[in-house]
C-alpha atoms as a PDB file:
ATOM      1  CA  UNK A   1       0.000   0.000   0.000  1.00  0.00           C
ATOM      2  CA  UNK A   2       1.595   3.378  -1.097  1.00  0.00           C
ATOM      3  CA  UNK A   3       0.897   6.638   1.034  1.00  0.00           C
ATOM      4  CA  UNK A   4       1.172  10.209  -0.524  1.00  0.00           C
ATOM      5  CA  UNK A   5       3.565  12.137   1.077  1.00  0.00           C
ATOM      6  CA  UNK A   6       4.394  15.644   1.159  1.00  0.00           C
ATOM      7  CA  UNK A   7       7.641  18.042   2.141  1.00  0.00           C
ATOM      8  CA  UNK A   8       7.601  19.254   5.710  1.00  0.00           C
ATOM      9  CA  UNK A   9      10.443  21.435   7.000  1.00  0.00           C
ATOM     10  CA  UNK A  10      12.387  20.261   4.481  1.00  0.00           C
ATOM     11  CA  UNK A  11      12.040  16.795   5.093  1.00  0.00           C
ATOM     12  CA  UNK A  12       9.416  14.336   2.998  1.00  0.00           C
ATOM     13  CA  UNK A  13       7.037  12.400   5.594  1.00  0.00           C
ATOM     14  CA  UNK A  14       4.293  10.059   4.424  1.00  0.00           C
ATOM     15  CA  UNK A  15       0.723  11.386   5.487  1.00  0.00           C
ATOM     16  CA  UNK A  16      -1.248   8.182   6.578  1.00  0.00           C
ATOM     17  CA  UNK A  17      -4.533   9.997   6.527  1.00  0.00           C
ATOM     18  CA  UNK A  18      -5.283  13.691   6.677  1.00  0.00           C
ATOM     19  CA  UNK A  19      -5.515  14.285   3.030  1.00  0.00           C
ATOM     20  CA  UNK A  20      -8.692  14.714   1.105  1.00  0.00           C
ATOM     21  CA  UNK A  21      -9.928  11.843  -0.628  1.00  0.00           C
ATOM     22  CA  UNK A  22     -10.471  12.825  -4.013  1.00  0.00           C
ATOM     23  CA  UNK A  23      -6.560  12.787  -4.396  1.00  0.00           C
ATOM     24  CA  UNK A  24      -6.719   9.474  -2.702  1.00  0.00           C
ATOM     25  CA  UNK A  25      -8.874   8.501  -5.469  1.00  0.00           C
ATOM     26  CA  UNK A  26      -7.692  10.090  -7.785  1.00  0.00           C
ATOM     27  CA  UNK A  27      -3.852   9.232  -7.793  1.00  0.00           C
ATOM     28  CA  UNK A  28      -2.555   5.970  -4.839  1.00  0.00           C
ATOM     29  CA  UNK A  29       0.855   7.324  -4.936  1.00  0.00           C
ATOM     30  CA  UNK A  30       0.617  11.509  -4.872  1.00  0.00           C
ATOM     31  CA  UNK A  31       2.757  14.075  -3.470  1.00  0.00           C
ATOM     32  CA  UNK A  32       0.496  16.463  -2.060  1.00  0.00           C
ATOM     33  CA  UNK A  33       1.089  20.421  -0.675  1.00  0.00           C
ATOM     34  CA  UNK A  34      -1.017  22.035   1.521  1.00  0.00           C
ATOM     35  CA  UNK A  35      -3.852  22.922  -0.223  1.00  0.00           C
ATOM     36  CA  UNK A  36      -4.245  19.034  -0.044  1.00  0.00           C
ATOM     37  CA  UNK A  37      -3.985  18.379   3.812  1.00  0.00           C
ATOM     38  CA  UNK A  38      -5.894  18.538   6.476  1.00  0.00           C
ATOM     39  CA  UNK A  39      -4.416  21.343   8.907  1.00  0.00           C
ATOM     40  CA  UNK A  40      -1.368  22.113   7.147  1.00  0.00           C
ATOM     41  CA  UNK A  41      -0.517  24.642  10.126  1.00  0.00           C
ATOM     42  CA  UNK A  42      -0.995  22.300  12.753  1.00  0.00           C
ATOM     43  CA  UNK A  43       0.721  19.308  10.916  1.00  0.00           C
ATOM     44  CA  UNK A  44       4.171  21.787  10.405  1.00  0.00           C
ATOM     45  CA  UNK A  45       3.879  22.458  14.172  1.00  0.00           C
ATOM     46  CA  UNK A  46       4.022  18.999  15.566  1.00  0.00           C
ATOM     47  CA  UNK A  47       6.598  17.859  12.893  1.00  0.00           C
ATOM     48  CA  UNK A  48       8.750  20.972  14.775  1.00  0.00           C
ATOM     49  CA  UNK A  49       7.788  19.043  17.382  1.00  0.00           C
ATOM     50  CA  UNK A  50       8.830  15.622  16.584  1.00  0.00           C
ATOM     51  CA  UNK A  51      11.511  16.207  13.762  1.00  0.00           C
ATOM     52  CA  UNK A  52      12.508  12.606  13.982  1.00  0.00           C
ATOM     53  CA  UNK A  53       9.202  11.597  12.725  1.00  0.00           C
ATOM     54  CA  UNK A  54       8.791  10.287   9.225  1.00  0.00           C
ATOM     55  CA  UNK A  55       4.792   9.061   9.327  1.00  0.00           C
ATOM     56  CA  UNK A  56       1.855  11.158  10.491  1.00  0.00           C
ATOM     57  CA  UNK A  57      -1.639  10.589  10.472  1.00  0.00           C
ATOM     58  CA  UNK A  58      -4.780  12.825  11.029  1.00  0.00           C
ATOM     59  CA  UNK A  59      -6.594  11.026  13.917  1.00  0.00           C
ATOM     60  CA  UNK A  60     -10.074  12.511  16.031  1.00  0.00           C
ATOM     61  CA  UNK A  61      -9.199  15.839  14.716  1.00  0.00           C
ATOM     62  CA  UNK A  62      -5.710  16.243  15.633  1.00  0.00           C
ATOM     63  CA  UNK A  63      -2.196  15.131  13.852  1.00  0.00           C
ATOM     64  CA  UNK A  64      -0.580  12.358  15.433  1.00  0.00           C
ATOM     65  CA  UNK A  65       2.857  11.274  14.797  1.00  0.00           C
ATOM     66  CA  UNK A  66       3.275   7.646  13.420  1.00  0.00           C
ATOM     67  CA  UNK A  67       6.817   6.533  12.974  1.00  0.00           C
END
């Protein structure tokens, strides 16, 4: 299973959910930017946060990281 993914800080981390699902749909494999993702703002936050993170997911409203 491939998960888009999308540049943060500099760094590319692979968004596990967040995004909107037409691009799921629409392309398996995408690089999104931040018109695609749920929260941008609060996603780059927490990946200031946790900058060793390189999975995040969008779980009960909030970004989570995931590995």
């Amino acid at each position: 299973m491939s998960c888009p993914s999308i540049e943060v800080r500099g760094k590319r981390v692979i968004l596990l959910s967040g995004f909107h699902d037409t691009v799921k749909a629409a392309r398996a494999k995408a690089v999104l930017n931040d018109t695609d993702v749920k929260e941008a703002g609060k996603l780059q936050q927490l990946a200031r946060l946790h900058p060793d993170a390189v999975a995040f997911g969008f779980v009960a409203g909030r970004w989570v990281p995931a590995a």
